[in-house]
N, C-alpha and C. Protein backbone atom coordinates (compact mmCIF):
# COMPACT_ATOMS: atom_id res chain seq x y z
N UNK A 1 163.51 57.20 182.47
CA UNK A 1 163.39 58.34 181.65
C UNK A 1 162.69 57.94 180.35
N UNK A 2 161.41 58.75 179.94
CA UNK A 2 161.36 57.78 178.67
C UNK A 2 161.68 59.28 177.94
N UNK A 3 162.02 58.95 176.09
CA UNK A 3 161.96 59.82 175.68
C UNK A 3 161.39 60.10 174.76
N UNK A 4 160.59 61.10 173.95
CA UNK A 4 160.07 61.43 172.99
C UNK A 4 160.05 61.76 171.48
N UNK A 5 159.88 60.91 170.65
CA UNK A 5 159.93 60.70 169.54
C UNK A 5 158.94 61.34 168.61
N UNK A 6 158.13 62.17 168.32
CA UNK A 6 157.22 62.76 167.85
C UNK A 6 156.11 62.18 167.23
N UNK A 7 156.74 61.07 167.42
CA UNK A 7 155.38 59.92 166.92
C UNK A 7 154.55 59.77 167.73
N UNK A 8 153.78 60.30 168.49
CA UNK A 8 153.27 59.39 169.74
C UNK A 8 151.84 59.95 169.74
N UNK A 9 151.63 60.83 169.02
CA UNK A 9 150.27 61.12 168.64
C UNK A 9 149.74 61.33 167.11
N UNK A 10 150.07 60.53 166.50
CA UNK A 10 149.99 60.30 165.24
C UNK A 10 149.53 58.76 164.83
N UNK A 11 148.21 59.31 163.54
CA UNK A 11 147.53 57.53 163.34
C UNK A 11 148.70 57.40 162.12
N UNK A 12 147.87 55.98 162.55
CA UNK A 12 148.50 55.12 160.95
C UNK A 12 148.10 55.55 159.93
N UNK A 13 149.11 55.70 158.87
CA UNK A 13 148.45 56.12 157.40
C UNK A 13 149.40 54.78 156.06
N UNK A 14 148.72 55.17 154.59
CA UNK A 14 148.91 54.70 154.22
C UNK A 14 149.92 55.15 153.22
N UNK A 15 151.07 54.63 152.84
CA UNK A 15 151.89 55.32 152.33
C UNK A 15 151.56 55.25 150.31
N UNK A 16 151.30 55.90 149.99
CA UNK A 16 150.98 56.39 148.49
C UNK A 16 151.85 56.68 147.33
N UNK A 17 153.10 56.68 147.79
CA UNK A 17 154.03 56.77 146.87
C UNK A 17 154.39 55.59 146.21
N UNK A 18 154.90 54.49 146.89
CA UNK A 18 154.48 53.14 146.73
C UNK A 18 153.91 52.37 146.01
N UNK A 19 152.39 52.75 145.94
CA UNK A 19 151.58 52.55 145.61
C UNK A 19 151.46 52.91 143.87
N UNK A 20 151.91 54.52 144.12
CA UNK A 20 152.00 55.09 142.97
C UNK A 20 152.91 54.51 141.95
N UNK A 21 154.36 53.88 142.36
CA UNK A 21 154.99 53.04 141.65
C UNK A 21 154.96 51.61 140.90
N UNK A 22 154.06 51.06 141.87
CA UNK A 22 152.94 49.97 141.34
C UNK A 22 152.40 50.06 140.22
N UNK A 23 151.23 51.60 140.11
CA UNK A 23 150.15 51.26 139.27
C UNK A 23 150.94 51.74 137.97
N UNK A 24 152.29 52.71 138.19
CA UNK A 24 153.21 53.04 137.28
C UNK A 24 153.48 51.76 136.22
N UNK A 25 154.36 50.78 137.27
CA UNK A 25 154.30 49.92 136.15
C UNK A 25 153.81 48.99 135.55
N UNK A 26 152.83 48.72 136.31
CA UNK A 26 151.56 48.11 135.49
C UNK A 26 150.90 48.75 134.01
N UNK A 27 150.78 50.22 134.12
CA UNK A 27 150.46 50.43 133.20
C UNK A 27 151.88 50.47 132.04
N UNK A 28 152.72 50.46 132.08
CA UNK A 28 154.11 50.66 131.59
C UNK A 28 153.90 49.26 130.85
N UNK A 29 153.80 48.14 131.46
CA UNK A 29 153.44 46.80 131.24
C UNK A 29 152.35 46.80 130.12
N UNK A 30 151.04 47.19 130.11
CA UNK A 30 150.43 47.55 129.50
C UNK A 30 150.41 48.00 128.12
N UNK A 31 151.43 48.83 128.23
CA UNK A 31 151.62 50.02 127.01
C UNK A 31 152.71 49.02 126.34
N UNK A 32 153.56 48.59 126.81
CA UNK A 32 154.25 47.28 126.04
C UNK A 32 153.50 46.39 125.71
N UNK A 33 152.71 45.64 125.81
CA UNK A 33 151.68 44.65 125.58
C UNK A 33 151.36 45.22 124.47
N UNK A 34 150.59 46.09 124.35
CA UNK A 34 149.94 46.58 123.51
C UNK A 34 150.73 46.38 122.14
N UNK A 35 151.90 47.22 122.33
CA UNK A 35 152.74 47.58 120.93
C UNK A 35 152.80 45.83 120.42
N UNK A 36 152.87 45.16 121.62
CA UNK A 36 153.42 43.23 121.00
C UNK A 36 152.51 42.84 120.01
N UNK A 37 151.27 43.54 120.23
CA UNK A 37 150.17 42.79 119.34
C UNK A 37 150.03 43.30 117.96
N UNK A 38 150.53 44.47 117.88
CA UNK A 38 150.33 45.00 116.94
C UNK A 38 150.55 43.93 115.38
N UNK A 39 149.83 43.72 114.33
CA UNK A 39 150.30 42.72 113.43
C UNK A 39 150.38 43.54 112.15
N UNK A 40 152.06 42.73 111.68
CA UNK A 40 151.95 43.22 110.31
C UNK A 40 151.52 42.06 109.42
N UNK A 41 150.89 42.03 108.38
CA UNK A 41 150.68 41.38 107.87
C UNK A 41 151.08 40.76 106.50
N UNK A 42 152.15 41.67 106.04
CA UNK A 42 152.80 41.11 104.98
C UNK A 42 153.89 40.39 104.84
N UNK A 43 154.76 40.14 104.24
CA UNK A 43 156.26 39.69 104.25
C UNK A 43 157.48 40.98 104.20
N UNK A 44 158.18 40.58 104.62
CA UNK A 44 159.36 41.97 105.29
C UNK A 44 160.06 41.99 103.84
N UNK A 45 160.13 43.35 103.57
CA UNK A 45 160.46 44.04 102.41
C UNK A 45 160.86 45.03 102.17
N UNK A 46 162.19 46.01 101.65
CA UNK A 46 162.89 46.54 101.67
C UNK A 46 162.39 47.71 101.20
N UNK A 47 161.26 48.48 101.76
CA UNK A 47 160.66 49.69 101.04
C UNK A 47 161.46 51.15 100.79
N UNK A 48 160.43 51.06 99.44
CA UNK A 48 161.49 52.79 99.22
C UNK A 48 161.23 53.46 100.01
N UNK A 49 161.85 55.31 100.12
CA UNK A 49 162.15 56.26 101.00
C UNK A 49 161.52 57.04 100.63
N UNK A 50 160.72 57.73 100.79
CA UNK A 50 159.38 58.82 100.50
C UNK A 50 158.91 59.99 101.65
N UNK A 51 158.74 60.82 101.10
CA UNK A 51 157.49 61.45 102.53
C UNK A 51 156.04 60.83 101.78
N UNK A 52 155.05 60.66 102.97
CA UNK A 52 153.87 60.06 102.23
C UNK A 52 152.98 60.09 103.50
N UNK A 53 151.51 59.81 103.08
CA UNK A 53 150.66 60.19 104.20
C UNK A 53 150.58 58.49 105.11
N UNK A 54 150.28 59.05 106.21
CA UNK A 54 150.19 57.69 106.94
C UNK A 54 149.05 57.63 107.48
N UNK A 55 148.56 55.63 106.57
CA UNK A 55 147.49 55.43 106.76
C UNK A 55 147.33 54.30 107.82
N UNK A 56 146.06 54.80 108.85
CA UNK A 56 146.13 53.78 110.08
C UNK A 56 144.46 53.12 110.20
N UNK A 57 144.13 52.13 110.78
CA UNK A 57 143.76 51.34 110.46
C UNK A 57 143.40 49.58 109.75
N UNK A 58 142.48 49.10 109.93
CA UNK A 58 142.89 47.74 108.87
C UNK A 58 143.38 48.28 107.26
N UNK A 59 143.96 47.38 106.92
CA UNK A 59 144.51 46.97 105.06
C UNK A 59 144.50 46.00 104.97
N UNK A 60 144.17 45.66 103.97
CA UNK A 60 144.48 44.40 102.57
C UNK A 60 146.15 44.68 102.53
N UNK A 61 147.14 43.74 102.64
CA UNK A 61 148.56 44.11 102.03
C UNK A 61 148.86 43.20 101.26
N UNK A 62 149.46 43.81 99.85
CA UNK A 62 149.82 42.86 98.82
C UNK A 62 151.29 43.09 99.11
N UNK A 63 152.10 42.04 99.00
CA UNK A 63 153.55 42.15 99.31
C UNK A 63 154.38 41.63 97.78
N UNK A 64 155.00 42.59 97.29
CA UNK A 64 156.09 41.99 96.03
C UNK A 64 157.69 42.24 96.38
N UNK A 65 157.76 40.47 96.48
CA UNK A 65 159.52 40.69 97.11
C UNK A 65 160.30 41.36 95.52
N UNK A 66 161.77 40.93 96.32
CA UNK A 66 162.49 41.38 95.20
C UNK A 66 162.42 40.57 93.63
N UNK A 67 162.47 39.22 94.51
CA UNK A 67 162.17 38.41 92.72
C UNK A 67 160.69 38.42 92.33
N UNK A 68 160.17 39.34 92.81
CA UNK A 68 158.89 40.03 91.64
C UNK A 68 157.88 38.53 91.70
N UNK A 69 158.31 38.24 93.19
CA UNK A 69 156.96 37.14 93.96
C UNK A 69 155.76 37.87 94.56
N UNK A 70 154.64 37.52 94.22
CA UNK A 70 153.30 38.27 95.13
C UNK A 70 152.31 37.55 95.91
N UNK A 71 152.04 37.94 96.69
CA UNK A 71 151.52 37.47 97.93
C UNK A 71 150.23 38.36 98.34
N UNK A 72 149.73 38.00 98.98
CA UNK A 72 148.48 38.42 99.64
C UNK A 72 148.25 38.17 101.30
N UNK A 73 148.54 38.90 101.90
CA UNK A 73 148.27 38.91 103.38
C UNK A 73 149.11 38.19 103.67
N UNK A 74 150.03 37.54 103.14
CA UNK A 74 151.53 36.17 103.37
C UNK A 74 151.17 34.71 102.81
N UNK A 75 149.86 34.75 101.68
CA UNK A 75 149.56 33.81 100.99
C UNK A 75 150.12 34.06 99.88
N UNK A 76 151.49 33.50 99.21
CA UNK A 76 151.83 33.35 98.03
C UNK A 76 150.53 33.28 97.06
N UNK A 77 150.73 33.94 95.52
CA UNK A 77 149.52 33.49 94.78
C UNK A 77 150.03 34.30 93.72
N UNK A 78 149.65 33.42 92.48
CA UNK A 78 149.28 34.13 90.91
C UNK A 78 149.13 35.29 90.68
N UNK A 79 149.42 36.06 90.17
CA UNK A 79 149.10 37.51 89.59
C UNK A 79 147.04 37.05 89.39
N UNK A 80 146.53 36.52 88.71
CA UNK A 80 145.15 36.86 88.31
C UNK A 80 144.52 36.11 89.26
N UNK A 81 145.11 35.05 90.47
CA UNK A 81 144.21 34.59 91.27
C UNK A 81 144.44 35.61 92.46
N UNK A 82 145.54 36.45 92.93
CA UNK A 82 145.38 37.47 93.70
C UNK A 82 144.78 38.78 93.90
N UNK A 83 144.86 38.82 92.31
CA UNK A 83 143.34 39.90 91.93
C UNK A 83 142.11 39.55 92.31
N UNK A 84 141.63 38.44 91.75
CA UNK A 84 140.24 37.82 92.22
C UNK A 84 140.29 38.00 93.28
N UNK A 85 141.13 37.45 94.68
CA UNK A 85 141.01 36.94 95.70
C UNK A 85 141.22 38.70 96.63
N UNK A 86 141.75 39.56 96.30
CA UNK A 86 142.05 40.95 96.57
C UNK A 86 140.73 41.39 95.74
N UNK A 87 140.17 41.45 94.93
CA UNK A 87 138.85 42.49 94.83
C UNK A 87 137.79 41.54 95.46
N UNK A 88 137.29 40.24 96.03
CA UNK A 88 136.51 39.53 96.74
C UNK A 88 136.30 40.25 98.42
N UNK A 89 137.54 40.45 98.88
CA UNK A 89 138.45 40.33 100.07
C UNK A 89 137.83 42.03 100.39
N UNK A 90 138.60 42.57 99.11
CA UNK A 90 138.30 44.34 99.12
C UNK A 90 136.79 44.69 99.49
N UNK A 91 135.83 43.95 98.69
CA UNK A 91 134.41 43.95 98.32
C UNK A 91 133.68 43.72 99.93
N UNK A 92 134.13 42.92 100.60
CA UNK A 92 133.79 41.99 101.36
C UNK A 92 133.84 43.05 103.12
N UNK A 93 134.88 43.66 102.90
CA UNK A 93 135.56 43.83 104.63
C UNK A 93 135.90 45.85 104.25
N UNK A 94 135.91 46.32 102.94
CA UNK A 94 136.08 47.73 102.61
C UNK A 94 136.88 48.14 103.39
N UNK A 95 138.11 47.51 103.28
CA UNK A 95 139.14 47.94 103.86
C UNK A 95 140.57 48.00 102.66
N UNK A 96 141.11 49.46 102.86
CA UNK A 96 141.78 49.90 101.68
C UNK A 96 142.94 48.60 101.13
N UNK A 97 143.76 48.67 100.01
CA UNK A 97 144.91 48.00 99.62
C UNK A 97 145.82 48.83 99.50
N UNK A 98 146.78 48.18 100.49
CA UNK A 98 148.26 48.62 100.26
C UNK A 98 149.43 47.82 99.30
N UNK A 99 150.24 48.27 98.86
CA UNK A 99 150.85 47.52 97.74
C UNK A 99 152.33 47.88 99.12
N UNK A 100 153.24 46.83 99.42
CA UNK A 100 154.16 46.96 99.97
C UNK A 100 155.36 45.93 99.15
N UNK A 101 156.18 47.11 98.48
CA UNK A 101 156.82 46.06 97.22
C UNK A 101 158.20 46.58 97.58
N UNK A 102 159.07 45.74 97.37
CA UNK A 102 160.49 45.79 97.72
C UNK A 102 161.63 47.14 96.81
N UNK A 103 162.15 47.84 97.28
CA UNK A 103 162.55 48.36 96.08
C UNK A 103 163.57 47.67 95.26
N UNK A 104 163.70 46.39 95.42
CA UNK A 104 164.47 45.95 94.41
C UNK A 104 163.42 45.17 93.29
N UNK A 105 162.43 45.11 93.54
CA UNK A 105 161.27 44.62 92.77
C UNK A 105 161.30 45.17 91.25
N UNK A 106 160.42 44.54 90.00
CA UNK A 106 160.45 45.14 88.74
C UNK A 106 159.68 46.48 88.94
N UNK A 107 159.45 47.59 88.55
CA UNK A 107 158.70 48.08 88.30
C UNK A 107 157.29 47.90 87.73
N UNK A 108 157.56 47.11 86.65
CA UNK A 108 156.78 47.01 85.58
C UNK A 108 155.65 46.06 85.96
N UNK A 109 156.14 44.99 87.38
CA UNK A 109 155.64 44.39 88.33
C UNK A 109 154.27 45.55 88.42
N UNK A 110 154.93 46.15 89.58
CA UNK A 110 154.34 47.17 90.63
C UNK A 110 153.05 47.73 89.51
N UNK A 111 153.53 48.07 88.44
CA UNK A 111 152.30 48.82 87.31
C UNK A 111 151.17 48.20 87.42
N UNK A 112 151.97 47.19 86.75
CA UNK A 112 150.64 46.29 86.27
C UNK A 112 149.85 45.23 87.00
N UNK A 113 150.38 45.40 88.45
CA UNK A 113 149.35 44.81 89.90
C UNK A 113 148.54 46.49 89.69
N UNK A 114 148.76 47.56 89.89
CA UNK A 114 148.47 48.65 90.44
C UNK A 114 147.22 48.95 88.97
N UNK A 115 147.77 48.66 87.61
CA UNK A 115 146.23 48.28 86.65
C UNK A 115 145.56 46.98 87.07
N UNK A 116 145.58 46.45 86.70
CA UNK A 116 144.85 44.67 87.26
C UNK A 116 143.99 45.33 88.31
N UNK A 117 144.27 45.98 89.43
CA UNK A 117 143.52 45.66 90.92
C UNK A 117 142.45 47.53 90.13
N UNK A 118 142.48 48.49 89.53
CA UNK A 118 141.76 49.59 88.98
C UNK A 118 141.16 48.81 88.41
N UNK A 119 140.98 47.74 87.23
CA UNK A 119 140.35 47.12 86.26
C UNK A 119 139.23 46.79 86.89
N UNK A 120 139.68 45.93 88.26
CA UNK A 120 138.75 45.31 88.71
C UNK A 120 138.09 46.23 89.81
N UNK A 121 137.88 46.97 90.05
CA UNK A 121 137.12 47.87 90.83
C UNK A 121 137.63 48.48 91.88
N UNK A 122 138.63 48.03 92.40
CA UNK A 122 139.27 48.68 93.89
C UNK A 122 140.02 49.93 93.32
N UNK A 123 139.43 51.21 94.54
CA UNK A 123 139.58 52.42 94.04
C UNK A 123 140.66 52.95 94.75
N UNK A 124 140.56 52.25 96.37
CA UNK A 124 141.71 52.63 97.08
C UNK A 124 142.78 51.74 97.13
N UNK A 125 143.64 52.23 96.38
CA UNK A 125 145.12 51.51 96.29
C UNK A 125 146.31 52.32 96.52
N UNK A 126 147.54 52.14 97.18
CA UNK A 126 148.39 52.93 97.79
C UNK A 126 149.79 52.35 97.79
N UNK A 127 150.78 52.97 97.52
CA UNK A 127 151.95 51.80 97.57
C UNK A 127 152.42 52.47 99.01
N UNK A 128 152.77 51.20 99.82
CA UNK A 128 153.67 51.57 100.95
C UNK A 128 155.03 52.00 101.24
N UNK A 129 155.52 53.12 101.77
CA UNK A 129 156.61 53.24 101.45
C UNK A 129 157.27 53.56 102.87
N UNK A 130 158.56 54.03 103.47
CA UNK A 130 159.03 54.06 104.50
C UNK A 130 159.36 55.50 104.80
N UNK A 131 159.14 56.04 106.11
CA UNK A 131 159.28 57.49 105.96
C UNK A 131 161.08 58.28 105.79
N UNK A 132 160.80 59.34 105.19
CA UNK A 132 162.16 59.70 104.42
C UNK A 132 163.00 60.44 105.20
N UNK A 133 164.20 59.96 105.71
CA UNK A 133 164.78 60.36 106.70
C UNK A 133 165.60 61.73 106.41
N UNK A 134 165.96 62.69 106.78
CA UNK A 134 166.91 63.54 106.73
C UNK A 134 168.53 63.16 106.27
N UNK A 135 168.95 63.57 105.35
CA UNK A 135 170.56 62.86 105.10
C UNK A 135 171.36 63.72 106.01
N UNK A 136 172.06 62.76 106.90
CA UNK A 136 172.75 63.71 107.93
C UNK A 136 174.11 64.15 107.45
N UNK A 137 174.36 64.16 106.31
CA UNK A 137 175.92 64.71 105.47
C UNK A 137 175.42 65.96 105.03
N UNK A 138 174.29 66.38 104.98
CA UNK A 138 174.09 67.72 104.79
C UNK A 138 173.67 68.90 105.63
């Protein structure tokens, strides 16, 4: 007796779902990769809370920790040799400056990097700040 299975006139095919799960996570893979590369370039710093526009693209980042230390791209440096070396840098690649300064930093710091770097010609200057969350007690 033989019996019949409904297969028996039917080709081979290729199954696509499969497949589809594959190229799924490859690109999934991908899209993680990506985010890994992303570089910050300053030193990690406790920024204030603001709404503010967000700027994407290359920056110059000047970083001022809390003890009112400044840096350049994660090169420690002088207040007047980081100017030089930030309007050279600015001049050179026209790519904006961000000021990313701690909020426990001086103020008076933050000013007078933010005159120094106008003096010397750089027009786009911006302090970085962190976006301002909703207070959930209200």
């Amino acid at each position: 007796m033989k019996l019949s299975t409904g297969f028996e006139g039917r080709k081979a095919r290729i199954d696509m779902v499969s497949m589809m799960d594959v190229m799924f996570l490859i690109l999934v893979f991908f899209v993680y990769s990506i985010f890994s590369m992303s570089v910050h370039r300053g030193i990690k710093v406790n920024l204030p809370s603001v709404a503010g526009k967000v700027e994407r693209g290359e920056r110059i980042i000047i970083s001022v920790t809390a003890k009112n230390e400044l840096s350049l791209n994660r090169k420690p440096l002088p207040l007047e040799e980081l100017i030089v070396e930030t309007t050279q840098l600015s001049k050179t690649t026209q790519h904006p400056v961000m000021i990313s300064a701690d909020r426990e930093a001086s103020l008076g710091v933050g000013i007078e990097l933010l005159g120094k770097l106008k003096q010397s010609g750089i027009e786009h200057v911006a302090f970085q700040v962190e976006e301002k969350r909703p207070d959930p007690k209200k």
